[in-house]
Structure formats: structure tokens, C-alpha cells
PDB file of N, CA and C in Angstrom:
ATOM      1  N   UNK A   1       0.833  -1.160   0.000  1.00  0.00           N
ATOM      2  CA  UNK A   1       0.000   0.000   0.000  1.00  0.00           C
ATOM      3  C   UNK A   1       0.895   1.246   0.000  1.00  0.00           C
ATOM      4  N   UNK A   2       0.826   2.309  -0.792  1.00  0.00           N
ATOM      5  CA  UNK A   2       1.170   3.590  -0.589  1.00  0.00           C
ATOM      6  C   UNK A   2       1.121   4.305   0.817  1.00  0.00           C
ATOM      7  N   UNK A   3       2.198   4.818   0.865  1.00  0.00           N
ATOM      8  CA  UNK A   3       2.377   5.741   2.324  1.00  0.00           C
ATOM      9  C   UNK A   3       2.541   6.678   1.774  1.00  0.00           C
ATOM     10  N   UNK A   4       3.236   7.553   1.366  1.00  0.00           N
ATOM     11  CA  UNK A   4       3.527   8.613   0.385  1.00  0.00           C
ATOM     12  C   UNK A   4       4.123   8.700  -0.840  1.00  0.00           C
ATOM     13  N   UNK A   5       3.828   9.994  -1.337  1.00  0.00           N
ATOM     14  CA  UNK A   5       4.100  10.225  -2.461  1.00  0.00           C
ATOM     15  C   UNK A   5       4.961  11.636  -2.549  1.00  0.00           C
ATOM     16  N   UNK A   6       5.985  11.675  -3.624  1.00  0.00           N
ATOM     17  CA  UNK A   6       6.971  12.785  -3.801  1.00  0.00           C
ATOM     18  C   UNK A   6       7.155  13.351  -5.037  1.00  0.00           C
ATOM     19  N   UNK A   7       7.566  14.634  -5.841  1.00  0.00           N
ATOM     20  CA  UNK A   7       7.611  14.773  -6.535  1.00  0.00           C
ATOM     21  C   UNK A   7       8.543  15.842  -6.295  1.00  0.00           C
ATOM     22  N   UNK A   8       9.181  16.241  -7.603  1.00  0.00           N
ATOM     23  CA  UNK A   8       9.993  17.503  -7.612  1.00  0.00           C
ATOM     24  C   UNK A   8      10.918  17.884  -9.411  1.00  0.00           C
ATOM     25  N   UNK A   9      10.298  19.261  -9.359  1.00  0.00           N
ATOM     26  CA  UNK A   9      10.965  19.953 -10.661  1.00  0.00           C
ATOM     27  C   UNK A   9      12.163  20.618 -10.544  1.00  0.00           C
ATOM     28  N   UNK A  10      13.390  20.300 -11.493  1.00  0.00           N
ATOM     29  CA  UNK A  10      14.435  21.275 -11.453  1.00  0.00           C
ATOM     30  C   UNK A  10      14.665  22.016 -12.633  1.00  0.00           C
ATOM     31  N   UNK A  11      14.958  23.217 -12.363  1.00  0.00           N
ATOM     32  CA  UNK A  11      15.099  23.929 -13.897  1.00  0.00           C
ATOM     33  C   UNK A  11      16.746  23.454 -14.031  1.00  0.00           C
ATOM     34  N   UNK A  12      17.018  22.850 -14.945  1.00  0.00           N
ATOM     35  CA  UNK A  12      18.198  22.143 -15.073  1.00  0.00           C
ATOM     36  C   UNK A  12      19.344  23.529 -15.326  1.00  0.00           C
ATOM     37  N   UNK A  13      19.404  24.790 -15.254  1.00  0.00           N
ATOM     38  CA  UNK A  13      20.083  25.755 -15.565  1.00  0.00           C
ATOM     39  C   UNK A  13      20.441  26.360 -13.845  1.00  0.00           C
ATOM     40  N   UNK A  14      19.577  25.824 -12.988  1.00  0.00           N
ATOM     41  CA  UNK A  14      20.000  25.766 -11.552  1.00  0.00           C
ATOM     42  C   UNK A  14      21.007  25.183 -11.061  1.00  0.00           C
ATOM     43  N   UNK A  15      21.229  23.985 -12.155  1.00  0.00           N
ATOM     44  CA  UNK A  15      22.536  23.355 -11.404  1.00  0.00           C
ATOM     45  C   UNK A  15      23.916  23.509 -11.723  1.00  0.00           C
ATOM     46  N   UNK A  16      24.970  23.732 -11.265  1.00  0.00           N
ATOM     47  CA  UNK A  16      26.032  23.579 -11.566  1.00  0.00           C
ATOM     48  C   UNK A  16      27.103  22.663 -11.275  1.00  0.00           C
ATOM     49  N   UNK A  17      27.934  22.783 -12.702  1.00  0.00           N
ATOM     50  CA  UNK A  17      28.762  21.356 -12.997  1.00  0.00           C
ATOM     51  C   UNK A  17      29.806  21.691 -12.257  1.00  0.00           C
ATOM     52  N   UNK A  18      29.942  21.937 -11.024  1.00  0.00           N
ATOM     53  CA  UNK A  18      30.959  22.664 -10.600  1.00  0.00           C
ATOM     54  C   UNK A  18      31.541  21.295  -9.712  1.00  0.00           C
ATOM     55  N   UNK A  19      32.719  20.840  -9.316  1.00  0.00           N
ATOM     56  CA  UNK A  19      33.076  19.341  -8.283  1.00  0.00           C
ATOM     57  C   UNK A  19      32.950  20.270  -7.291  1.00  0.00           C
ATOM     58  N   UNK A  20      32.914  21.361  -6.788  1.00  0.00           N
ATOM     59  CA  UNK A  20      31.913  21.490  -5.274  1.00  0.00           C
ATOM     60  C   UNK A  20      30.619  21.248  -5.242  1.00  0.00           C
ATOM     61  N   UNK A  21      30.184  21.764  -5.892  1.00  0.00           N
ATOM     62  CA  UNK A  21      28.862  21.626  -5.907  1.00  0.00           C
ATOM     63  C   UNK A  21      28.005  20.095  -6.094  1.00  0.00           C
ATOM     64  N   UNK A  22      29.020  19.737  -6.904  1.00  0.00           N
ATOM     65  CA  UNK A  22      28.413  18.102  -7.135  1.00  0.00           C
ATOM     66  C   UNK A  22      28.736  17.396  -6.101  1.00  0.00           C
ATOM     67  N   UNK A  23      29.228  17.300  -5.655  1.00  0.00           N
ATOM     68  CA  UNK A  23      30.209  16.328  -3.878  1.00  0.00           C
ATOM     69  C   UNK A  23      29.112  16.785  -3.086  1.00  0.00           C
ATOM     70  N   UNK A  24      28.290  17.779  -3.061  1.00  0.00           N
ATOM     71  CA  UNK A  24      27.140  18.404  -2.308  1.00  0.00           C
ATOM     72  C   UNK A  24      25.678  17.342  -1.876  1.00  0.00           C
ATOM     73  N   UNK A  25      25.690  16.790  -3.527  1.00  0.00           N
ATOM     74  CA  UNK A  25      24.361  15.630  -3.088  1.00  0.00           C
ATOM     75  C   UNK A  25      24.880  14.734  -4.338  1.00  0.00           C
ATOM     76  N   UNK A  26      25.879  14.364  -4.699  1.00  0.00           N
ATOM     77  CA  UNK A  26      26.211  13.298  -5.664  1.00  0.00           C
ATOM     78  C   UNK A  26      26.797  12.408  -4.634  1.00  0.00           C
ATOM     79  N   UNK A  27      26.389  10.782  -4.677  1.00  0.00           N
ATOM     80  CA  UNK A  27      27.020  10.056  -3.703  1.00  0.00           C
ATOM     81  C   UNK A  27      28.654   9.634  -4.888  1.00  0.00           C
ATOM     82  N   UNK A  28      29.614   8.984  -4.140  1.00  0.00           N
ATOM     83  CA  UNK A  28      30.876   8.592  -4.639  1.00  0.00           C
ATOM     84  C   UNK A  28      30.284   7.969  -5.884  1.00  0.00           C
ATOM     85  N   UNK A  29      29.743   6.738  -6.277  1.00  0.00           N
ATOM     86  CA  UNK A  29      29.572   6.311  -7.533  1.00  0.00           C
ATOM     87  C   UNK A  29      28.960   7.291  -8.405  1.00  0.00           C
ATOM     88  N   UNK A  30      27.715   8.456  -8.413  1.00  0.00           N
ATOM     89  CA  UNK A  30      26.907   8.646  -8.879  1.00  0.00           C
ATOM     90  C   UNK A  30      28.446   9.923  -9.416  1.00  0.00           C
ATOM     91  N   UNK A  31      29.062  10.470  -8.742  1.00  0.00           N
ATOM     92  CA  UNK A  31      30.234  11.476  -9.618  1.00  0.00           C
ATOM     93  C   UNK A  31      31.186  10.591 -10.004  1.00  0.00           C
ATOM     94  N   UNK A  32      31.201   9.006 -10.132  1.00  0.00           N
ATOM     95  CA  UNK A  32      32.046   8.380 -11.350  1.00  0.00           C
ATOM     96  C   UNK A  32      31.283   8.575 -12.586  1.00  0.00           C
ATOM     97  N   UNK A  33      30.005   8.144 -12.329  1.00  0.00           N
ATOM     98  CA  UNK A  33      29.184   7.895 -13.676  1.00  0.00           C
ATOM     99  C   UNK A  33      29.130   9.750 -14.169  1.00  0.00           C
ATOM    100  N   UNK A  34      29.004  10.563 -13.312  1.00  0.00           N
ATOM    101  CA  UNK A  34      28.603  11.475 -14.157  1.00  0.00           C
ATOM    102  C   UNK A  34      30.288  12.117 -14.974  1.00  0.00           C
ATOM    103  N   UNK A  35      31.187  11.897 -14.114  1.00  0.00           N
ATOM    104  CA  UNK A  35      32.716  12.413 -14.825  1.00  0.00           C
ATOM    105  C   UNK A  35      32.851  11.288 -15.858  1.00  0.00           C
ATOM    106  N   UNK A  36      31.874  10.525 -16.224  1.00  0.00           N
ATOM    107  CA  UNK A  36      32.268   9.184 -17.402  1.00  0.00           C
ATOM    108  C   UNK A  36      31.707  10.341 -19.009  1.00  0.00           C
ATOM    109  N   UNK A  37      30.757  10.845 -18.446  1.00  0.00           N
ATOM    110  CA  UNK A  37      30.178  11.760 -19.680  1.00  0.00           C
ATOM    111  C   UNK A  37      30.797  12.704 -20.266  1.00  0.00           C
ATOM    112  N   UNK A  38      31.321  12.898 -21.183  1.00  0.00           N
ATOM    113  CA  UNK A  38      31.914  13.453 -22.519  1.00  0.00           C
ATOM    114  C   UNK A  38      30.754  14.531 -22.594  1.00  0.00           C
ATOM    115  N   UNK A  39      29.528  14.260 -22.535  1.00  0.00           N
ATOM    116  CA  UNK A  39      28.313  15.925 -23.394  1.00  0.00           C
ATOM    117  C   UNK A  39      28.067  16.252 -22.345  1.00  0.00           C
ATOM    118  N   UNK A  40      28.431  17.730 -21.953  1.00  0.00           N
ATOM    119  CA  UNK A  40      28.277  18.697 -20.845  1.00  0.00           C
ATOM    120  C   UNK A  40      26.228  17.854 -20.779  1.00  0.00           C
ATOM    121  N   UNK A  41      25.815  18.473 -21.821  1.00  0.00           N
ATOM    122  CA  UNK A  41      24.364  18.601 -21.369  1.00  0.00           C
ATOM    123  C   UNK A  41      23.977  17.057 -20.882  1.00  0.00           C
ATOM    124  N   UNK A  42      24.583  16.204 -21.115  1.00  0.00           N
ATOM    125  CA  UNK A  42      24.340  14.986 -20.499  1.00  0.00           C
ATOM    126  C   UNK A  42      24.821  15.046 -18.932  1.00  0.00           C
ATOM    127  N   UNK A  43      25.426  15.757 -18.684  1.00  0.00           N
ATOM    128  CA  UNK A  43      25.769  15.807 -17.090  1.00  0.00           C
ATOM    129  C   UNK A  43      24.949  16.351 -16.913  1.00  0.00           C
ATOM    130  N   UNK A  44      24.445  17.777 -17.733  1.00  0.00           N
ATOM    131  CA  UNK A  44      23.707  18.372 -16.943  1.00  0.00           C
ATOM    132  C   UNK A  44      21.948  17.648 -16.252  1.00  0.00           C
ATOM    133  N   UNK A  45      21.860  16.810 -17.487  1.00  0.00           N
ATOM    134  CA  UNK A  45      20.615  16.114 -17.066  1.00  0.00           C
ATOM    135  C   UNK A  45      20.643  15.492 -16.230  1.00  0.00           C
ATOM    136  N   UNK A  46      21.785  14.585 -16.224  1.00  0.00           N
ATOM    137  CA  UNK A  46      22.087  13.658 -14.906  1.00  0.00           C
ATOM    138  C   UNK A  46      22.163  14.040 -13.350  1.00  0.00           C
ATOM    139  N   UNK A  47      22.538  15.587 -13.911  1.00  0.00           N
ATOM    140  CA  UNK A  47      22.820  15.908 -11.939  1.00  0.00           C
ATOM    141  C   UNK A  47      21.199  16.198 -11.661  1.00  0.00           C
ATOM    142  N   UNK A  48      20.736  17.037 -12.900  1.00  0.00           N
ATOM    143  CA  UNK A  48      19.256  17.546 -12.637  1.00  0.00           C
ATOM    144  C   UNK A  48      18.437  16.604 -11.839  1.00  0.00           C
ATOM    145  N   UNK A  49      18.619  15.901 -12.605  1.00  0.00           N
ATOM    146  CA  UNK A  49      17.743  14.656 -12.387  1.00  0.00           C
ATOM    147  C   UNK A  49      17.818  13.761 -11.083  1.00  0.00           C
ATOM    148  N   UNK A  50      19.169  13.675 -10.865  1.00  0.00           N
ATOM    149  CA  UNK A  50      19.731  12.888  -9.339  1.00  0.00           C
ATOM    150  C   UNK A  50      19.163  13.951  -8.333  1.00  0.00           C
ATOM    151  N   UNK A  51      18.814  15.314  -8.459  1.00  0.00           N
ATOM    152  CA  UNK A  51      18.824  16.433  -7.543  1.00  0.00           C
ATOM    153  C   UNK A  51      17.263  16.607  -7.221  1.00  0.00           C
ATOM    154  N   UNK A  52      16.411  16.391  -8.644  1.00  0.00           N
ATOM    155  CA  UNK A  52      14.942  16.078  -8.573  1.00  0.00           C
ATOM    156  C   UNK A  52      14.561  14.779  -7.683  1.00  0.00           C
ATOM    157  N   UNK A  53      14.945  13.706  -7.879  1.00  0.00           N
ATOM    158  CA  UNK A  53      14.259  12.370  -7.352  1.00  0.00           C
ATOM    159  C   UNK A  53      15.013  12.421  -5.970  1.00  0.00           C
ATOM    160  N   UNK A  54      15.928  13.186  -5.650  1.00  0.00           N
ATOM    161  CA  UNK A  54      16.545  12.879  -3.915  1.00  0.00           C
ATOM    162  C   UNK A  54      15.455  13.569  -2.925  1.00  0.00           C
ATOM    163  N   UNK A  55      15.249  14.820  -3.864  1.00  0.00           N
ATOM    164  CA  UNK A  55      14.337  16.195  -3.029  1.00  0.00           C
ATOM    165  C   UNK A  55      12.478  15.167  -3.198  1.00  0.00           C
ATOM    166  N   UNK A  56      12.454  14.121  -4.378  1.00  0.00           N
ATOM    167  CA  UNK A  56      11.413  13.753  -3.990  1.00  0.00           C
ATOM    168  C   UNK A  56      11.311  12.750  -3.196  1.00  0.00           C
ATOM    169  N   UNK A  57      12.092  11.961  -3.192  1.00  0.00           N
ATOM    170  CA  UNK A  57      12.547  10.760  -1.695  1.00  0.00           C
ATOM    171  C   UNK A  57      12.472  11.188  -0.484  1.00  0.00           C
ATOM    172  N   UNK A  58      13.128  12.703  -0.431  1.00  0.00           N
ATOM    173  CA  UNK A  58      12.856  13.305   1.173  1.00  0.00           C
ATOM    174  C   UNK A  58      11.670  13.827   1.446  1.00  0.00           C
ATOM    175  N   UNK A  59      10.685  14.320   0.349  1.00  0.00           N
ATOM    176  CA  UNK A  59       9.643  14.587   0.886  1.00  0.00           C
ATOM    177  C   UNK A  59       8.627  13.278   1.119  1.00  0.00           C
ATOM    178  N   UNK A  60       9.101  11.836   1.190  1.00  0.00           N
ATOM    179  CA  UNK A  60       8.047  10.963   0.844  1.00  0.00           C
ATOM    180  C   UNK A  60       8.514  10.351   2.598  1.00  0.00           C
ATOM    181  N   UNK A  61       9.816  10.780   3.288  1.00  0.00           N
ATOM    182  CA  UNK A  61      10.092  10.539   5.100  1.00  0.00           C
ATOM    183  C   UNK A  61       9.119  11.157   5.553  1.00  0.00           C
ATOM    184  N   UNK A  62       9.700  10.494   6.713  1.00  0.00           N
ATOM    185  CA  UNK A  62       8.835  10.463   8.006  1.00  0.00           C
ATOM    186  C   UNK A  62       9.879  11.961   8.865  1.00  0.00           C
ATOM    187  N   UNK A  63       9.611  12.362   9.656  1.00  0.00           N
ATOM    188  CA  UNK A  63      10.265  12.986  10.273  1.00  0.00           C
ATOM    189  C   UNK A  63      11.659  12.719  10.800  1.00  0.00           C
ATOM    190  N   UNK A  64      11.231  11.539  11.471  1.00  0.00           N
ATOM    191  CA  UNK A  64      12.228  11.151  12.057  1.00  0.00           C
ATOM    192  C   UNK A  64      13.633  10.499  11.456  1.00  0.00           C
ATOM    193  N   UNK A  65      13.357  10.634   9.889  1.00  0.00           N
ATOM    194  CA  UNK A  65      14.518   9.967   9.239  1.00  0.00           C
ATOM    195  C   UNK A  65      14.572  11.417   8.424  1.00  0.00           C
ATOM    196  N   UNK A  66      15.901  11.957   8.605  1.00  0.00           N
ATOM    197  CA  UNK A  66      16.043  13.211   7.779  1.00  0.00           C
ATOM    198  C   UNK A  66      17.787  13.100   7.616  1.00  0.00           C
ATOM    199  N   UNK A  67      17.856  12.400   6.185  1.00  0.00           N
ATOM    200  CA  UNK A  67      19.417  12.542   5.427  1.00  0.00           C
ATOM    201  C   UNK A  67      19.336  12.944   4.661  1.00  0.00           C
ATOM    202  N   UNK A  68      21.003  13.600   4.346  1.00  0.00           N
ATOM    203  CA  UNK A  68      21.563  14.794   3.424  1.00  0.00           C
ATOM    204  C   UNK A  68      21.194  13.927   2.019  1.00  0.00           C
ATOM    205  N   UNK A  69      21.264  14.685   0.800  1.00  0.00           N
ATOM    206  CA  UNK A  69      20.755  14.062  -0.193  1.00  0.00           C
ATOM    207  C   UNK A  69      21.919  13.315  -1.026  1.00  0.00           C
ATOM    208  N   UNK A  70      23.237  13.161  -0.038  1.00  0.00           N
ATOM    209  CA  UNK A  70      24.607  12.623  -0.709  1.00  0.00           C
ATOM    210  C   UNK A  70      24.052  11.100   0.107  1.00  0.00           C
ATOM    211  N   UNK A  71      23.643  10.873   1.016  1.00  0.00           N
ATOM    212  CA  UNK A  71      23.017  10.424   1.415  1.00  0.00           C
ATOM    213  C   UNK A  71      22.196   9.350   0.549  1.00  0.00           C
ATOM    214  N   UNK A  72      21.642   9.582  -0.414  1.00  0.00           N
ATOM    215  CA  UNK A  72      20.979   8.414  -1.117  1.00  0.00           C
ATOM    216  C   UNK A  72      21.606   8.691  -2.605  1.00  0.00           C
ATOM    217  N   UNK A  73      21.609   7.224  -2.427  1.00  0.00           N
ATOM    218  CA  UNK A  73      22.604   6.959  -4.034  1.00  0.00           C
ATOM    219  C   UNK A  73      20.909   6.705  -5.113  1.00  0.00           C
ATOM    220  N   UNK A  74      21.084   6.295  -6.441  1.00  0.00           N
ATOM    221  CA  UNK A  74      20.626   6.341  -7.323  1.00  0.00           C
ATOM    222  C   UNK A  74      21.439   5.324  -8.238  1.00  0.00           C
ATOM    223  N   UNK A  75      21.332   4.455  -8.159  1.00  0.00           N
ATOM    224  CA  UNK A  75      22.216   3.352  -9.227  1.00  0.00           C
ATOM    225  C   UNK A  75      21.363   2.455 -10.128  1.00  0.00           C
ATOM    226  N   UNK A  76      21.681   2.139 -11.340  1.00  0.00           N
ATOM    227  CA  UNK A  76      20.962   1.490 -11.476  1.00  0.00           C
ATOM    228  C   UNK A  76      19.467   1.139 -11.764  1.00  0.00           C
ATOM    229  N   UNK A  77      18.895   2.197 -12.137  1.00  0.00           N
ATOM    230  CA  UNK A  77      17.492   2.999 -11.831  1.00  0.00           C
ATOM    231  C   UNK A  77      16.897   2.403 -10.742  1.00  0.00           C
ATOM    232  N   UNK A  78      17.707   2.007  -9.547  1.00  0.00           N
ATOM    233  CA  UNK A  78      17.047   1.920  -8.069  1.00  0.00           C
ATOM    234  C   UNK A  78      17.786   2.854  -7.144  1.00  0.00           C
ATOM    235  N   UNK A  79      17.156   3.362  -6.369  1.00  0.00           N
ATOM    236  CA  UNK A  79      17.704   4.266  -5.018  1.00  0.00           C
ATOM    237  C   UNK A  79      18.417   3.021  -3.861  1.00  0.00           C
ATOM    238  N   UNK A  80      19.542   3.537  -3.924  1.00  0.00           N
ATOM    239  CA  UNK A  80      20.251   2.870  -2.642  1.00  0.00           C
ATOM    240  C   UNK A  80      20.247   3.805  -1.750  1.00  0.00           C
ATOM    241  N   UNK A  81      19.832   3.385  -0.327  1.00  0.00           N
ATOM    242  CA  UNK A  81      19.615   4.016   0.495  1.00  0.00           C
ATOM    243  C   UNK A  81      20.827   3.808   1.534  1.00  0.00           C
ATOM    244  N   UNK A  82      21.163   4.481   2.206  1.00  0.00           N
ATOM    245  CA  UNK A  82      22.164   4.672   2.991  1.00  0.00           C
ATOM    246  C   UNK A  82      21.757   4.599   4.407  1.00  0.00           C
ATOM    247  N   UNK A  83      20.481   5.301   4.164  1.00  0.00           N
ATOM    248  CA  UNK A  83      19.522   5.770   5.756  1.00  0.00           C
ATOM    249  C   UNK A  83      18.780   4.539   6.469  1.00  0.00           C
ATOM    250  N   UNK A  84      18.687   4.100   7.189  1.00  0.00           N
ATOM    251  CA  UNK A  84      17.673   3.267   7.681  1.00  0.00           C
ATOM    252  C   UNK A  84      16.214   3.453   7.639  1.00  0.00           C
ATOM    253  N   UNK A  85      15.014   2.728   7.198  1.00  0.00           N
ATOM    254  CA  UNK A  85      13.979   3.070   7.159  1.00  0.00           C
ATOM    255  C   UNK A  85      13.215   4.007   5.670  1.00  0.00           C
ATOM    256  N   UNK A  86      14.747   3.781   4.859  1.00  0.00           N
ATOM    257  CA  UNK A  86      13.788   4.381   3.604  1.00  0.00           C
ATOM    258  C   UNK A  86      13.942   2.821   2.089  1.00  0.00           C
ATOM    259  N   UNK A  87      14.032   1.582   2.656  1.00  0.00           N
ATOM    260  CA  UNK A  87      13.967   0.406   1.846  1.00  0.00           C
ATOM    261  C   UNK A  87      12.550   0.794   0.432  1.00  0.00           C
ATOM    262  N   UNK A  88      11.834   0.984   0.670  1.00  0.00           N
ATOM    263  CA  UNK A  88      10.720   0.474   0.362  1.00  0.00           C
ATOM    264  C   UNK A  88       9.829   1.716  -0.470  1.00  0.00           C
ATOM    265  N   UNK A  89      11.090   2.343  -1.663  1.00  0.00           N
ATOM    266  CA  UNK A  89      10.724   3.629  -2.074  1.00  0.00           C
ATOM    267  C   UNK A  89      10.945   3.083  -3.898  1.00  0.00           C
ATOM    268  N   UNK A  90       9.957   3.870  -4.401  1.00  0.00           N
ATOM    269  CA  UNK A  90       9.923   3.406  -5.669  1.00  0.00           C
ATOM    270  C   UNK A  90      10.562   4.674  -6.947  1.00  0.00           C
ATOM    271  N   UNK A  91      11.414   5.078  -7.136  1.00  0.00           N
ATOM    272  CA  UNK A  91      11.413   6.475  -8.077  1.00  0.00           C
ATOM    273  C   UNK A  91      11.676   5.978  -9.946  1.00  0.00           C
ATOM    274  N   UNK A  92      11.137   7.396  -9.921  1.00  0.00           N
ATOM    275  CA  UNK A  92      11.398   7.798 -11.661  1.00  0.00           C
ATOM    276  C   UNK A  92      11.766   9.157 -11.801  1.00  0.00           C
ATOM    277  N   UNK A  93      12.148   9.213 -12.866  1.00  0.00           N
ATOM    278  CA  UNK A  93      13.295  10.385 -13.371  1.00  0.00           C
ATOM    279  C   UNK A  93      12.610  10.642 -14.736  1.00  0.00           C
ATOM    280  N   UNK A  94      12.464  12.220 -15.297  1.00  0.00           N
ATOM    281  CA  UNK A  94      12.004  12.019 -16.669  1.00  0.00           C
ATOM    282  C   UNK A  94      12.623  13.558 -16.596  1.00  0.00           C
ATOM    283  N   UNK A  95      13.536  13.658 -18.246  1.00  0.00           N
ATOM    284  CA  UNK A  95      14.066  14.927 -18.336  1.00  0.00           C
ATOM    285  C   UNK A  95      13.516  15.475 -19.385  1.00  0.00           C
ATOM    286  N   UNK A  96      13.220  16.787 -19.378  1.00  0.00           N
ATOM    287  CA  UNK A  96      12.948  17.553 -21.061  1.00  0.00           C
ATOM    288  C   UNK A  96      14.386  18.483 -21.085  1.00  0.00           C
ATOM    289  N   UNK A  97      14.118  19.419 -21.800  1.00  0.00           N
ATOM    290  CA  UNK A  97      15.665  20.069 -22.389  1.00  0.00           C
ATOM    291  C   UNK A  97      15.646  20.854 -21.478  1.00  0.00           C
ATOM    292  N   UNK A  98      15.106  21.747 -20.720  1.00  0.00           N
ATOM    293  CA  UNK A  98      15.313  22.769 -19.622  1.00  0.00           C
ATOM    294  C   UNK A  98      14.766  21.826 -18.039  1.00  0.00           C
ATOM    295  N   UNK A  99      13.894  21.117 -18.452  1.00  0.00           N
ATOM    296  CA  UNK A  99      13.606  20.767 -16.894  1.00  0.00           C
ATOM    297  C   UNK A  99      13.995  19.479 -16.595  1.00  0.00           C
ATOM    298  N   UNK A 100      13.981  18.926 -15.015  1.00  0.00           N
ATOM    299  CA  UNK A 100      14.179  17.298 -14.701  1.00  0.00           C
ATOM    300  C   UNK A 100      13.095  17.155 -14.177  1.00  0.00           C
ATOM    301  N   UNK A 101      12.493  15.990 -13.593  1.00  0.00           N
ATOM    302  CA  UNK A 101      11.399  15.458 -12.889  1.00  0.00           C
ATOM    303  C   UNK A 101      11.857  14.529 -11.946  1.00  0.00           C
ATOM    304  N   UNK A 102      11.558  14.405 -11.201  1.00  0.00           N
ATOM    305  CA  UNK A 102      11.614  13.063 -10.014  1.00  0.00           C
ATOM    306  C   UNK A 102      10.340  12.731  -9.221  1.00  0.00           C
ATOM    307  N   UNK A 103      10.342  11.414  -9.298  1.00  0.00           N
ATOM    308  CA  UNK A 103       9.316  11.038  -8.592  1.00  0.00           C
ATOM    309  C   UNK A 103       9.277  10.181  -7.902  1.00  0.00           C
ATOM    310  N   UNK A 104       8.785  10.023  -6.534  1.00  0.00           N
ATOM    311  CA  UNK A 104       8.749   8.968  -5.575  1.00  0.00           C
ATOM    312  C   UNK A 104       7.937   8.198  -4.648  1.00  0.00           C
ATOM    313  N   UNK A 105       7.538   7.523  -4.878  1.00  0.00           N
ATOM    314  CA  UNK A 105       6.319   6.430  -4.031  1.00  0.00           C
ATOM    315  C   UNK A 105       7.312   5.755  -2.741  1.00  0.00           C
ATOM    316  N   UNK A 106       6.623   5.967  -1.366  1.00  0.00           N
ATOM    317  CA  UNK A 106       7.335   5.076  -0.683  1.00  0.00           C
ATOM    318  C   UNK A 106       5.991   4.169  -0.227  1.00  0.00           C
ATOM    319  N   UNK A 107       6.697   2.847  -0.003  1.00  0.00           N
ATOM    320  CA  UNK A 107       4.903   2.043   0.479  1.00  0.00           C
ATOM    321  C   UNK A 107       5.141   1.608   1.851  1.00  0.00           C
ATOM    322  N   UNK A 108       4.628   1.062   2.206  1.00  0.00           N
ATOM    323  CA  UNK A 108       4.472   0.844   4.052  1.00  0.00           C
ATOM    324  C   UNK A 108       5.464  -0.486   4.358  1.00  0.00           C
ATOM    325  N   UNK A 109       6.191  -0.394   5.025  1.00  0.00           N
ATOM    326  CA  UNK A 109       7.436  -0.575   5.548  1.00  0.00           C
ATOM    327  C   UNK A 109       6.908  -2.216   6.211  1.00  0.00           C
TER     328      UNK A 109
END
């Protein structure tokens, strides 16, 4: 059964390709895969997108579980969770040319 639901838009021109900024909410694997990309705008979707579905994972907690968004990986088109208590979360990612999408179902534990 559904417990919550998450969503979140990024204007992909918000983010920057900067290695501070990415070390910010990119977990260790997720800035191999994105330094593997050769087309700027392919990073750019990728961070968009990792930055959309984290912000919708956190809005789909409980209070009492509140981690940084380096914090949950994204591999694989499954969320690895780092945190205790967020197993059981379902996301999607959908990019257009300026925006990202993320989306997240968590179901009852």
C-alpha cells in the first residue's frame, strides 16, 4: 500500500557542474558515472535529475529519518539508500531540455 508520495521539478540551468557543488548531493559512484560523460548537457541532465528524485525521496520521510541528499545513491534505476527506514521507495526520473522530474512512491514498511 502507498504511504507517500513525492515529486519535484528542477530547472536544469540551476545546477552547476561545478566538483563542489556536485560532492554536495552526488554520492561517490553517482560522480564516477557522471565524470564518465563526454556531453556537458548529459551531465547536466544527470545531476538535474539525481537532484529532482533525492528532493522527492525526502519529501516521501517520516520525520524522524532526515538525510543529506549525498546520502541516497541512485544506481541502477534503483535508489540505494544509505539511511535506515527508507527500503521500500519506488522512483522515476524524466528529463525535457530545460527541466528534470523526479518522482517517488514510498509504500508501508
Amino acid at each position: 500500500m502507498i504511504k507517500k508520495i513525492g515529486i519535484d521539478i528542477v530547472e536544469n540551468s540551476r545546477i552547476k557542474l561545478t566538483q563542489v557543488f556536485l560532492e554536495k548531493f552526488l554520492s561517490a559512484k553517482e560522480l564516477l558515472i557522471i565524470e564518465s560523460f563526454e556531453n556537458e548537457q548529459r551531465k547536466l541532465e544527470f545531476a538535474a535529475g539525481r537532484w529532482a528524485v533525492k528532493e522527492a525521496i525526502i519529501k516521501t520521510l517520516d520525520i524522524w529519518i532526515s538525510p543529506t541528499l549525498i546520502d541516497i545513491g541512485y544506481h541502477n534505476k534503483r535508489p540505494v539508500i544509505l539511511t535506515p527506514g527508507m527500503e521500500a521507495i519506488h522512483v522515476s526520473i524524466s528529463h525535457e531540455t530545460n527541466y528534470a522530474v523526479g518522482m517517488a512512491v514510498r509504500e508501508d514498511d
